[in-house]
N, C-alpha and C. Protein backbone atom coordinates (compact mmCIF):
# COMPACT_ATOMS: atom_id res chain seq x y z
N UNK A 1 28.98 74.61 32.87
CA UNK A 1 27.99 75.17 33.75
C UNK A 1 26.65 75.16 33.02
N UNK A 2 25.13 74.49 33.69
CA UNK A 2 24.22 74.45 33.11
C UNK A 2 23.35 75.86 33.46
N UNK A 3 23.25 76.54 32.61
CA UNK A 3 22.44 77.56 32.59
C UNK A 3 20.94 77.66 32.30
N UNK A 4 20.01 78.71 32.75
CA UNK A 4 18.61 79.00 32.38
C UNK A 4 18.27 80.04 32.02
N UNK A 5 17.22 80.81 30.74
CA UNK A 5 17.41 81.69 30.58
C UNK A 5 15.83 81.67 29.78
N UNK A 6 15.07 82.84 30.01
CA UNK A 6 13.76 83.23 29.57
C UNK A 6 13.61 84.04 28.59
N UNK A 7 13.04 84.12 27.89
CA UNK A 7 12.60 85.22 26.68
C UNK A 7 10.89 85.23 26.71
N UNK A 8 10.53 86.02 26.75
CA UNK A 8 9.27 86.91 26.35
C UNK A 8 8.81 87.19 25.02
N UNK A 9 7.22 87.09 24.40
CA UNK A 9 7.14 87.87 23.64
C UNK A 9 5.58 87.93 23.24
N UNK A 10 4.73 89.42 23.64
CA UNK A 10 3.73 89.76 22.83
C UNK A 10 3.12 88.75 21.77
N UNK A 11 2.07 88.27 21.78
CA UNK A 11 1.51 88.11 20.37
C UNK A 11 0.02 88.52 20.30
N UNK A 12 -0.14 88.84 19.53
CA UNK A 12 -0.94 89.64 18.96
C UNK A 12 -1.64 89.28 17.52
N UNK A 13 -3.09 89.15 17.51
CA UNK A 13 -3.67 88.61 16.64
C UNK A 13 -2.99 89.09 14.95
N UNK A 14 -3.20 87.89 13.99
CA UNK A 14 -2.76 88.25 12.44
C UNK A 14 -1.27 88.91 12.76
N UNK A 15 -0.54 88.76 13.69
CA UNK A 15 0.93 88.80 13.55
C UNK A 15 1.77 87.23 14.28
N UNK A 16 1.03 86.59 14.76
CA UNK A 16 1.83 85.82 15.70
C UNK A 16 2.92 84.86 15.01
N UNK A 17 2.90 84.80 13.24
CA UNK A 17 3.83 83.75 13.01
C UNK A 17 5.13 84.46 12.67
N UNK A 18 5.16 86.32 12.43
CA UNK A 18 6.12 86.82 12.15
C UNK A 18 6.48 87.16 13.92
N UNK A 19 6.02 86.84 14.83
CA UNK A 19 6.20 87.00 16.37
C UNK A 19 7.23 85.79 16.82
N UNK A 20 6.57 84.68 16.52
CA UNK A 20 7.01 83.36 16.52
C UNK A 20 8.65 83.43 15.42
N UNK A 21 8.73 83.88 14.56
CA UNK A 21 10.19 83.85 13.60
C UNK A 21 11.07 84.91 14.87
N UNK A 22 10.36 85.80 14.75
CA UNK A 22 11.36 86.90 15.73
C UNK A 22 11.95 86.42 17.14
N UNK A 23 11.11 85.68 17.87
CA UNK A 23 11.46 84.79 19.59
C UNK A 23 12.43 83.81 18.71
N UNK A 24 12.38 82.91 17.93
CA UNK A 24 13.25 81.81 17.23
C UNK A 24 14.45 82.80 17.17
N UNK A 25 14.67 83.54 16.70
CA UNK A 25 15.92 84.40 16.18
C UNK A 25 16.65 84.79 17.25
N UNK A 26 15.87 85.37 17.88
CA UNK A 26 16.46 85.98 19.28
C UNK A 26 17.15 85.08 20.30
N UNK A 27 16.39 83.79 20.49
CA UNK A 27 16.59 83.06 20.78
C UNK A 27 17.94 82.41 20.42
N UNK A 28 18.39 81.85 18.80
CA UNK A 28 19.31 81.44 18.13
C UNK A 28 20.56 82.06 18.49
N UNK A 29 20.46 83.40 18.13
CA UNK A 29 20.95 84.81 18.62
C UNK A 29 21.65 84.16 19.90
N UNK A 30 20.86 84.54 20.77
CA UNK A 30 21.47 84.75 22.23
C UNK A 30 22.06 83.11 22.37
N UNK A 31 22.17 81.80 22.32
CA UNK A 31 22.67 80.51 22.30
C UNK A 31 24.15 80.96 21.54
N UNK A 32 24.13 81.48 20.33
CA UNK A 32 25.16 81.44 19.93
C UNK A 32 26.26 82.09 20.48
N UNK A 33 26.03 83.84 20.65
CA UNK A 33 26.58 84.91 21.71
C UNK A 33 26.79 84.24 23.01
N UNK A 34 26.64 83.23 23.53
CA UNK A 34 26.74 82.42 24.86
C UNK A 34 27.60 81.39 24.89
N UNK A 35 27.76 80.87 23.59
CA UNK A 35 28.51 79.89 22.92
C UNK A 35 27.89 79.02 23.70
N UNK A 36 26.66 78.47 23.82
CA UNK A 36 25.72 77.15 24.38
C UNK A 36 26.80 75.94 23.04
N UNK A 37 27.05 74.66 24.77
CA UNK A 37 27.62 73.66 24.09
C UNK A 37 26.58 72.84 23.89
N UNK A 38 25.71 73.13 24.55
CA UNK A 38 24.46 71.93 24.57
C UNK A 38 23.37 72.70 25.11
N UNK A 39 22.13 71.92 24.13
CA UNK A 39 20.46 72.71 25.10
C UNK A 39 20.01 71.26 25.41
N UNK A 40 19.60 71.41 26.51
CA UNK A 40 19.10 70.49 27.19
C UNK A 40 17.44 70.56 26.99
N UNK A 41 17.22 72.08 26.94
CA UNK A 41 15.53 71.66 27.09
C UNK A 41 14.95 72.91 26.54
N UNK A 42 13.74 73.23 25.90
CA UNK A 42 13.15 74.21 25.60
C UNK A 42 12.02 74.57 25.73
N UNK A 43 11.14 75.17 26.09
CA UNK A 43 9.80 74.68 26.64
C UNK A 43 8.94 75.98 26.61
N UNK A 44 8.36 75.94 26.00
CA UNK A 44 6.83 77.24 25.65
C UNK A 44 5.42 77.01 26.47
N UNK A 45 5.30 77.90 27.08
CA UNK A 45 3.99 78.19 27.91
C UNK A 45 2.79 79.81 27.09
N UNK A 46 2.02 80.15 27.29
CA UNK A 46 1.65 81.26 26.78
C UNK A 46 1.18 81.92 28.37
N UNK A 47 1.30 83.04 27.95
CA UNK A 47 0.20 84.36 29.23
C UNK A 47 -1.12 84.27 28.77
N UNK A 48 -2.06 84.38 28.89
CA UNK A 48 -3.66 84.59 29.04
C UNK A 48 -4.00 86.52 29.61
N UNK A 49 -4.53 86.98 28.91
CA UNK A 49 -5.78 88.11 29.28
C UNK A 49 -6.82 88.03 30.44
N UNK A 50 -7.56 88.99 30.63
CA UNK A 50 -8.49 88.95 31.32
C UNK A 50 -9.98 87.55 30.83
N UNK A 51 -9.58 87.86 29.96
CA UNK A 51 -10.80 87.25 29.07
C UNK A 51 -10.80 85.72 28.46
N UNK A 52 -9.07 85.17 28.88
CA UNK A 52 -8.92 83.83 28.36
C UNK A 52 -8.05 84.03 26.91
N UNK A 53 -8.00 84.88 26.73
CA UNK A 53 -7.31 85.13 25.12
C UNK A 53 -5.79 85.50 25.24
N UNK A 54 -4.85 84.18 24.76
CA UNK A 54 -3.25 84.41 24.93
C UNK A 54 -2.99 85.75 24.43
N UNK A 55 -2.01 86.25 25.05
CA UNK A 55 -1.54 87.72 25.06
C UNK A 55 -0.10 87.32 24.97
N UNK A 56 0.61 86.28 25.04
CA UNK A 56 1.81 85.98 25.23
C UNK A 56 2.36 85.02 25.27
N UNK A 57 4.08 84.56 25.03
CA UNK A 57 4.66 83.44 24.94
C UNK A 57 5.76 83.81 26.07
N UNK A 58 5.90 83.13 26.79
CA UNK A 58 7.42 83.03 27.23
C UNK A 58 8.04 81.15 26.89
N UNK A 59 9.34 81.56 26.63
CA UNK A 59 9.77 80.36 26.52
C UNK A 59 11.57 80.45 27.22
N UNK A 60 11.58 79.16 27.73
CA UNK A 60 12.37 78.93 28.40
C UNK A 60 13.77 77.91 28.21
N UNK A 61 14.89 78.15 28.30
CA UNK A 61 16.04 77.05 27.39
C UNK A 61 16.96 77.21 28.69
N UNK A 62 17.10 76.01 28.92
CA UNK A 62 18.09 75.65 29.30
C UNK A 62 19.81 74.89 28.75
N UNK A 63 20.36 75.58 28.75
CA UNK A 63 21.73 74.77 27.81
C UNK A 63 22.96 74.97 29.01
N UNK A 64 24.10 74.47 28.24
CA UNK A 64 25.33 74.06 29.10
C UNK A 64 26.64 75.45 27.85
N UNK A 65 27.31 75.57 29.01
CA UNK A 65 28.14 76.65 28.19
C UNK A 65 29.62 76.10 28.77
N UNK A 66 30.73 75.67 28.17
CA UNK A 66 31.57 74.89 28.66
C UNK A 66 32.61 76.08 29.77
N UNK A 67 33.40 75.57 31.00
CA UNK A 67 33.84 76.24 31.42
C UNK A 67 35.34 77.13 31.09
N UNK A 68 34.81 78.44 30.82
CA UNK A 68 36.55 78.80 30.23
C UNK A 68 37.68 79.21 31.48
């Protein structure tokens, strides 16, 4: 079964590469707990502010989890 699944995450100036390790993890995290047989696709967009200034990442994975 091919699945889709979103994660979120804040970034915030002079933190975003320990922001960026933490979404990777979580991410890793949740593929494994799912037992993903395959990712098909992964794909990062950011949120924007009032003002034009990213406020955010969501990123998006799609993988296959075999049927039990």
């Amino acid at each position: 079964m091919i699945k889709v699944k979103t994660f979120t995450t804040p970034i915030k100036i002079f933190a975003t590469q320990r922001e960026l390790e933490e979404l990777d993890e979580n991410v890793s995290a949740f593929l494994n707990e799912e037992n993903a047989a395959k990712v098909y696709s992964v794909s990062d967009t950011t949120t924007a502010g009032e003002n034009g200034e990213t406020i955010g990442l969501i990123r998006t994975v799609a993988y296959r989890v075999d049927d039990a």
